[in-house]
C-alpha atoms as a PDB file:
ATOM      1  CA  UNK A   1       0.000   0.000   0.000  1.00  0.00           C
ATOM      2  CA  UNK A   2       1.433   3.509  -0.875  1.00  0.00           C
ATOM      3  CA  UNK A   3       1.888   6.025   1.635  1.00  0.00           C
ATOM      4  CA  UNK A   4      -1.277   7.787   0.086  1.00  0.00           C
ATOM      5  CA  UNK A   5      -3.456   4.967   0.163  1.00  0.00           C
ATOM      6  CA  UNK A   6      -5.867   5.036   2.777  1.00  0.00           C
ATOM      7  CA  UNK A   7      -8.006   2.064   4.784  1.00  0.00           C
ATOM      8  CA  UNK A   8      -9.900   3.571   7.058  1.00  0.00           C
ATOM      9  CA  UNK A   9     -11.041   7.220   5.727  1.00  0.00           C
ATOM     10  CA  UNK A  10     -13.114   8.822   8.356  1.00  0.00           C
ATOM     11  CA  UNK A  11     -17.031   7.935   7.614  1.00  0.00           C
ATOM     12  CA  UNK A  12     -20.065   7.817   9.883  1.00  0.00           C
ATOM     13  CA  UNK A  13     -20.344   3.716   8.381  1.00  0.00           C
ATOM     14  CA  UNK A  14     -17.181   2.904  10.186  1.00  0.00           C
ATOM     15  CA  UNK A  15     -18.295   4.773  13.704  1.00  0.00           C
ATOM     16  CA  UNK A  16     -21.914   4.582  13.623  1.00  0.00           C
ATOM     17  CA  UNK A  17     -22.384   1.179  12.547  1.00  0.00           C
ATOM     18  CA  UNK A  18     -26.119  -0.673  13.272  1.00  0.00           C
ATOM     19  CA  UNK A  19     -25.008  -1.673  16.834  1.00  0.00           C
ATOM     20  CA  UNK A  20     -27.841  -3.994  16.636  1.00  0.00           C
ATOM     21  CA  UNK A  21     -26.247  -6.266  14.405  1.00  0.00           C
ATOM     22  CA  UNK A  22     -22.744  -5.467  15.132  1.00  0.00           C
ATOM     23  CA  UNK A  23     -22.880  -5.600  19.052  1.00  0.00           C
ATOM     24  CA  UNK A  24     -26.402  -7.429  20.022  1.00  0.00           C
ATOM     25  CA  UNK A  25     -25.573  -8.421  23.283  1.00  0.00           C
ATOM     26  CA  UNK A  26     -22.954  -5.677  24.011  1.00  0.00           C
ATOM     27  CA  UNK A  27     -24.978  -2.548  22.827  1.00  0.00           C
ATOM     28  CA  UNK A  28     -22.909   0.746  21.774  1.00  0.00           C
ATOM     29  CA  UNK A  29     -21.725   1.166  25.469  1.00  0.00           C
ATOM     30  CA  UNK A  30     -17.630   0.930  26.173  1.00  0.00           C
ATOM     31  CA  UNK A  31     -16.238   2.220  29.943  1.00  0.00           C
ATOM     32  CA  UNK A  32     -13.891   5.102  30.142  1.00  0.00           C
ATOM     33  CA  UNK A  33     -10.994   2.653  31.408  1.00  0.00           C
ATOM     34  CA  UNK A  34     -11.181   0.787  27.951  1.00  0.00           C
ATOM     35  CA  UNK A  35     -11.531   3.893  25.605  1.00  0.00           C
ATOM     36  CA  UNK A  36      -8.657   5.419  27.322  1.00  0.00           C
ATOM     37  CA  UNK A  37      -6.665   2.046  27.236  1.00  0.00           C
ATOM     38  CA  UNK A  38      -6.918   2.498  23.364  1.00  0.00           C
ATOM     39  CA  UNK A  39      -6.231   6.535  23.330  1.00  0.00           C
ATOM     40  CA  UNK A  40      -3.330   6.319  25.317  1.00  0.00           C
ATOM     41  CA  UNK A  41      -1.293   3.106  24.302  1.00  0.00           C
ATOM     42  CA  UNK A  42      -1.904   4.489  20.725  1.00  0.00           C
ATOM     43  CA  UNK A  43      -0.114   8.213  21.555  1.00  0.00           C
ATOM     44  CA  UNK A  44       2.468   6.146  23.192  1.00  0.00           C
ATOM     45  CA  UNK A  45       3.447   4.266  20.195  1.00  0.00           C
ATOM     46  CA  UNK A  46       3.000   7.105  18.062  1.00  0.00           C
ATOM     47  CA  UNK A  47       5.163   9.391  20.581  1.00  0.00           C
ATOM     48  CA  UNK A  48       7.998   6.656  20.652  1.00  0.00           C
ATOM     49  CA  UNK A  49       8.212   6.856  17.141  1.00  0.00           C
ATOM     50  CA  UNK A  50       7.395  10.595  15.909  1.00  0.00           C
ATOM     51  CA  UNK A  51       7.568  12.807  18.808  1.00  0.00           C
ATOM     52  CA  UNK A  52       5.646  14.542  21.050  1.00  0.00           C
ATOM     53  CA  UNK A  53       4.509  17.474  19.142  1.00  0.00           C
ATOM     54  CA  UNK A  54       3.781  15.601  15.977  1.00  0.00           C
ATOM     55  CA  UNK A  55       1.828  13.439  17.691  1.00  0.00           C
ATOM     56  CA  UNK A  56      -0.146  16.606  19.562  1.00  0.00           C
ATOM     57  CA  UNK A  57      -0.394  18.095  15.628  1.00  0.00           C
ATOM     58  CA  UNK A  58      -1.989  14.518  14.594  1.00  0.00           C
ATOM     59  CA  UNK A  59      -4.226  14.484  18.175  1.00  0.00           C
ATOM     60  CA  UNK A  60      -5.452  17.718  17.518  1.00  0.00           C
ATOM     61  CA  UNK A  61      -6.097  17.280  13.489  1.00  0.00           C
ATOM     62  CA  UNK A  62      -8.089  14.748  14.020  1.00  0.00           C
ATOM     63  CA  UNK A  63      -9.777  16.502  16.903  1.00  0.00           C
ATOM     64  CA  UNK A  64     -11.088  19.220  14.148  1.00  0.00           C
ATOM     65  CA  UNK A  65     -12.096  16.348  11.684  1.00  0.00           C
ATOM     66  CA  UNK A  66     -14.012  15.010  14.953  1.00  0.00           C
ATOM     67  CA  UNK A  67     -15.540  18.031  15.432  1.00  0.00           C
ATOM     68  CA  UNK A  68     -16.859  19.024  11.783  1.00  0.00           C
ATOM     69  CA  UNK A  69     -17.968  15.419  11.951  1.00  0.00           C
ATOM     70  CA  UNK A  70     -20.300  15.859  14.992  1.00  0.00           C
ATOM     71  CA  UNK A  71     -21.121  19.029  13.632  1.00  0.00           C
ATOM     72  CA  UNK A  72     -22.552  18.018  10.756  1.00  0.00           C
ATOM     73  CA  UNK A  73     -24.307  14.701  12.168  1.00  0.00           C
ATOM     74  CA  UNK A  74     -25.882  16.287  15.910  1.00  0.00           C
ATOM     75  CA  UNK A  75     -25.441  20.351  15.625  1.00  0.00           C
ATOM     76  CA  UNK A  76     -26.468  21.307  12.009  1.00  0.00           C
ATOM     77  CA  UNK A  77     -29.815  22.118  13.364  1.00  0.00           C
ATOM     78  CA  UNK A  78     -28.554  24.830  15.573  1.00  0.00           C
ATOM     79  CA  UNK A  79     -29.540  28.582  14.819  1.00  0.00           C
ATOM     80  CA  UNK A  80     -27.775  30.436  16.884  1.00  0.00           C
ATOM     81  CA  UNK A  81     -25.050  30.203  19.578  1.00  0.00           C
ATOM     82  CA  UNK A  82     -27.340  29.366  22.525  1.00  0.00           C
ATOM     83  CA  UNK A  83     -29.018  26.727  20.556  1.00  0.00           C
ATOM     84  CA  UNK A  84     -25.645  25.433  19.783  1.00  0.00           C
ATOM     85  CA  UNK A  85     -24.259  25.143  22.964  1.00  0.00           C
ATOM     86  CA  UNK A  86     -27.422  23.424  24.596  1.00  0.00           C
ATOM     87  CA  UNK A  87     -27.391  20.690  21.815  1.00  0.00           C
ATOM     88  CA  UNK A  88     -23.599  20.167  22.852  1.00  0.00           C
ATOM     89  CA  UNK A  89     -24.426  20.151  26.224  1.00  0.00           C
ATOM     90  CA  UNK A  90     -27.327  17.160  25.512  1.00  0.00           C
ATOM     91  CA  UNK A  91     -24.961  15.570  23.402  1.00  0.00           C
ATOM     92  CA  UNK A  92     -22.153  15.207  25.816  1.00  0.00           C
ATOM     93  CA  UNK A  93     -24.288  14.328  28.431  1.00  0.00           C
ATOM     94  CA  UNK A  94     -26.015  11.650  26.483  1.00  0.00           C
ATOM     95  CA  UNK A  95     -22.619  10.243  24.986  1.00  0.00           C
ATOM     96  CA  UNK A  96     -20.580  10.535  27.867  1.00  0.00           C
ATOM     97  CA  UNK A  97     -18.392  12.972  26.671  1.00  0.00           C
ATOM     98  CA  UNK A  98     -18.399  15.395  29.570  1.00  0.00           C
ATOM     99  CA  UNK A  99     -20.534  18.134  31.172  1.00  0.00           C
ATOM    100  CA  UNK A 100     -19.539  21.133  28.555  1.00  0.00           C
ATOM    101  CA  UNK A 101     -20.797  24.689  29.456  1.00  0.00           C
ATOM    102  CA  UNK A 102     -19.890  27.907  28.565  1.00  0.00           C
ATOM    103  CA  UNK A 103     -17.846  30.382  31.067  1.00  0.00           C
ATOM    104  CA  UNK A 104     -17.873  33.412  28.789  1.00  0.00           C
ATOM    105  CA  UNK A 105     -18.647  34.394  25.477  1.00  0.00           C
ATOM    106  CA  UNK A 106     -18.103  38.136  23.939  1.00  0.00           C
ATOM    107  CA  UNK A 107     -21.244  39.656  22.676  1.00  0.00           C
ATOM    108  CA  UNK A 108     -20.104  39.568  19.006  1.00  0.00           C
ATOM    109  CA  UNK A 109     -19.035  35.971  18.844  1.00  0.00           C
ATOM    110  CA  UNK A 110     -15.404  36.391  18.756  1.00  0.00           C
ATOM    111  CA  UNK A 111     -14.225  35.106  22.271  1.00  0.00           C
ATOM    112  CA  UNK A 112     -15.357  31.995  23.893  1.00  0.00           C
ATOM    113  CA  UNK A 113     -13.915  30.366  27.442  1.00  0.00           C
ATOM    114  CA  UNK A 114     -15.686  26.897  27.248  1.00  0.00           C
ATOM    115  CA  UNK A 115     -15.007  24.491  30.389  1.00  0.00           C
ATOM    116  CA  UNK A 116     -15.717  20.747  29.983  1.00  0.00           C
ATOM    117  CA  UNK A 117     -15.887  18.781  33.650  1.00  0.00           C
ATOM    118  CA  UNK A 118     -15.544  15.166  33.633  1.00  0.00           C
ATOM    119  CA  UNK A 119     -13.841  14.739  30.515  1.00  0.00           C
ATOM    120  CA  UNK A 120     -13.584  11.792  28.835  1.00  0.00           C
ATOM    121  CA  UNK A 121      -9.777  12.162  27.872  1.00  0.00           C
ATOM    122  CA  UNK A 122      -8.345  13.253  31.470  1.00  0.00           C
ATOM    123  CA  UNK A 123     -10.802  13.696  34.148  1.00  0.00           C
ATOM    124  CA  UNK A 124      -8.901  11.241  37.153  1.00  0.00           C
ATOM    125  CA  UNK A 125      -5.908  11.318  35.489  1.00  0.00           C
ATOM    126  CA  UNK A 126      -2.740  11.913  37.825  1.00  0.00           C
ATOM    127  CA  UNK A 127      -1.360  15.489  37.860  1.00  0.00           C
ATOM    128  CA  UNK A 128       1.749  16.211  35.479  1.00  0.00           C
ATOM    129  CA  UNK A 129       1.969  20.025  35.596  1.00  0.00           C
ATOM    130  CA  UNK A 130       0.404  19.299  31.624  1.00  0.00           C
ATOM    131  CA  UNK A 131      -2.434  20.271  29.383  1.00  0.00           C
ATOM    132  CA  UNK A 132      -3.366  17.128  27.472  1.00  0.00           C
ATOM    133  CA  UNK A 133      -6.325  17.763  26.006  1.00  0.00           C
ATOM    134  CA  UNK A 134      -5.278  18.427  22.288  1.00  0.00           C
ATOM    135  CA  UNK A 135      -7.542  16.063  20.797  1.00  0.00           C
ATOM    136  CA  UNK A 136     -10.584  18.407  22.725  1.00  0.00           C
ATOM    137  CA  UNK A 137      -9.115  22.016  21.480  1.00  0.00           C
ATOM    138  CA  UNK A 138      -9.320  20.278  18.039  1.00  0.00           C
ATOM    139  CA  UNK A 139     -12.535  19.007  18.710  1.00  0.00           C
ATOM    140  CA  UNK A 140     -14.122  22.131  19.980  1.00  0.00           C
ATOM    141  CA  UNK A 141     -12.315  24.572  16.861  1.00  0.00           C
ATOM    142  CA  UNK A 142     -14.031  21.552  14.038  1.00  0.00           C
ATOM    143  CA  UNK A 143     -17.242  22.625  15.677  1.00  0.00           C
ATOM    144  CA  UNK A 144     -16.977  26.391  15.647  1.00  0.00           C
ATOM    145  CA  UNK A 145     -15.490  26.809  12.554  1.00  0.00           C
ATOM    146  CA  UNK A 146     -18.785  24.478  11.090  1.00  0.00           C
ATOM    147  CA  UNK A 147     -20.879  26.610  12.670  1.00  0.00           C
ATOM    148  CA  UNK A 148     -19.960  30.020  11.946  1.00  0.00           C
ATOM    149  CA  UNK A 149     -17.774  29.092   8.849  1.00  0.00           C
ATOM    150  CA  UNK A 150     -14.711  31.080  10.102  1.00  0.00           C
ATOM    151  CA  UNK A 151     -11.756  30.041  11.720  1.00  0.00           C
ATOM    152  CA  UNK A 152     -11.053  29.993  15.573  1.00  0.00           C
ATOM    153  CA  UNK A 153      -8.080  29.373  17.724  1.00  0.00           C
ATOM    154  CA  UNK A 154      -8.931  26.842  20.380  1.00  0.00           C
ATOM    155  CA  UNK A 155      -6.470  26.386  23.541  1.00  0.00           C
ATOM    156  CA  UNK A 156      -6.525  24.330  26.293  1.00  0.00           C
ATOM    157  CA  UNK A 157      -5.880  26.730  29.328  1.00  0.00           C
ATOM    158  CA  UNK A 158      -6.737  24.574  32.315  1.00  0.00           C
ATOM    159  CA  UNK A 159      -6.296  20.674  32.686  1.00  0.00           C
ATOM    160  CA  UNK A 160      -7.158  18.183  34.848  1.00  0.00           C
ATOM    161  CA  UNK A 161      -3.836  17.084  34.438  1.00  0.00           C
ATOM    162  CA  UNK A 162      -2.319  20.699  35.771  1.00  0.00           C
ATOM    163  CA  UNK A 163      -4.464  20.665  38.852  1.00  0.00           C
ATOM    164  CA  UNK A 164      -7.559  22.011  37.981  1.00  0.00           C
ATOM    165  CA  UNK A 165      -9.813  19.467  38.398  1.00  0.00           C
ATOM    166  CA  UNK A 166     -12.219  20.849  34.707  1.00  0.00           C
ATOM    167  CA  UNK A 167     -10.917  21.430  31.484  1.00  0.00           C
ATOM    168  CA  UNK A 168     -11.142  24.903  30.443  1.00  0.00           C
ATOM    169  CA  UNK A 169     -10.693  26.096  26.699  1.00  0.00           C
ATOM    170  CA  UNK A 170     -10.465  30.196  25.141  1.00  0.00           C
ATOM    171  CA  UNK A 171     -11.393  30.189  21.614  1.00  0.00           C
ATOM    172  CA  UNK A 172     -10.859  33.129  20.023  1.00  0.00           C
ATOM    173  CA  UNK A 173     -12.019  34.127  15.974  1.00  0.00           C
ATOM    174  CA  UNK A 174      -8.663  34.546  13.852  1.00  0.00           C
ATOM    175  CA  UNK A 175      -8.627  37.751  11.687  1.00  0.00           C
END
């Protein structure tokens, strides 16, 4: 296979498959522990091979395609901001993503802090003095540059991981 051959492009097929014939027993459900187990032996392959910050490039590019992703299958409905963020909030709650709220957003739609407690990705984790959530700041820019078709710089500014027990993001409009 060449290098610019791909298997798996992203689809809703391969993630969304009819759990009742793939999984009849099971069901769609999968516990933090295991999810994690398969995040974070992944990164550390990938980091033993290519680095840290490539790997928190890759993390975070396939955060955004994440986030256009859900965009386009649970938000597309939403007509403005506060209908946006309340269909993220049911979303996350009814996934199991985490319990996502807003902290402060400008009046013109050009600064957002969003906070996301219990995340799936850290919340528990030990503390490392690090923000981890890269695959989240990805995540969270797919979605707002869907919605408002612009382009927005997400940051992780709090972490579980650094002590603060909630995830806090700024996202701020480029230009």
């Amino acid at each position: 296979m060449s290098p610019l051959q791909r298997k798996y492009a992203f689809s809703w097929d391969v993630v969304g498959a009819d759990m009742s014939l793939a999984r009849p027993s099971m069901g769609a459900s999968l516990s933090v522990e295991m999810y994690r187990l398969l995040q974070f032996t992944m990164r550390d392959i990938l980091e033993q091979r290519y680095g840290t910050d490539i790997v928190d490039t890759l993390f975070f590019e396939s955060g955004v395609l994440a986030g256009q992703a859900f965009y386009d299958r649970y938000l597309k409905g939403a007509t403005d901001v506060n209908s946006l963020v309340k269909t993220i909030q049911d979303k996350f709650q009814e996934l199991g993503v985490g319990i996502f709220r807003v902290e402060m957003a400008d009046a013109s739609g050009k600064s957002f802090t969003f906070v996301v407690d219990e995340d799936l990705d850290c919340s528990g984790l030990p503390d490392n003095a690090e923000h981890i959530c890269v695959y989240d700041e990805g995540f969270i820019k797919g979605i707002l540059d869907s919605f408002t078709s612009s382009d927005y710089t997400v940051k992780e500014i709090d972490c579980w991981c650094s002590g603060a027990r909630t995830c806090r993001f700024s996202a701020e409009k480029e230009g």
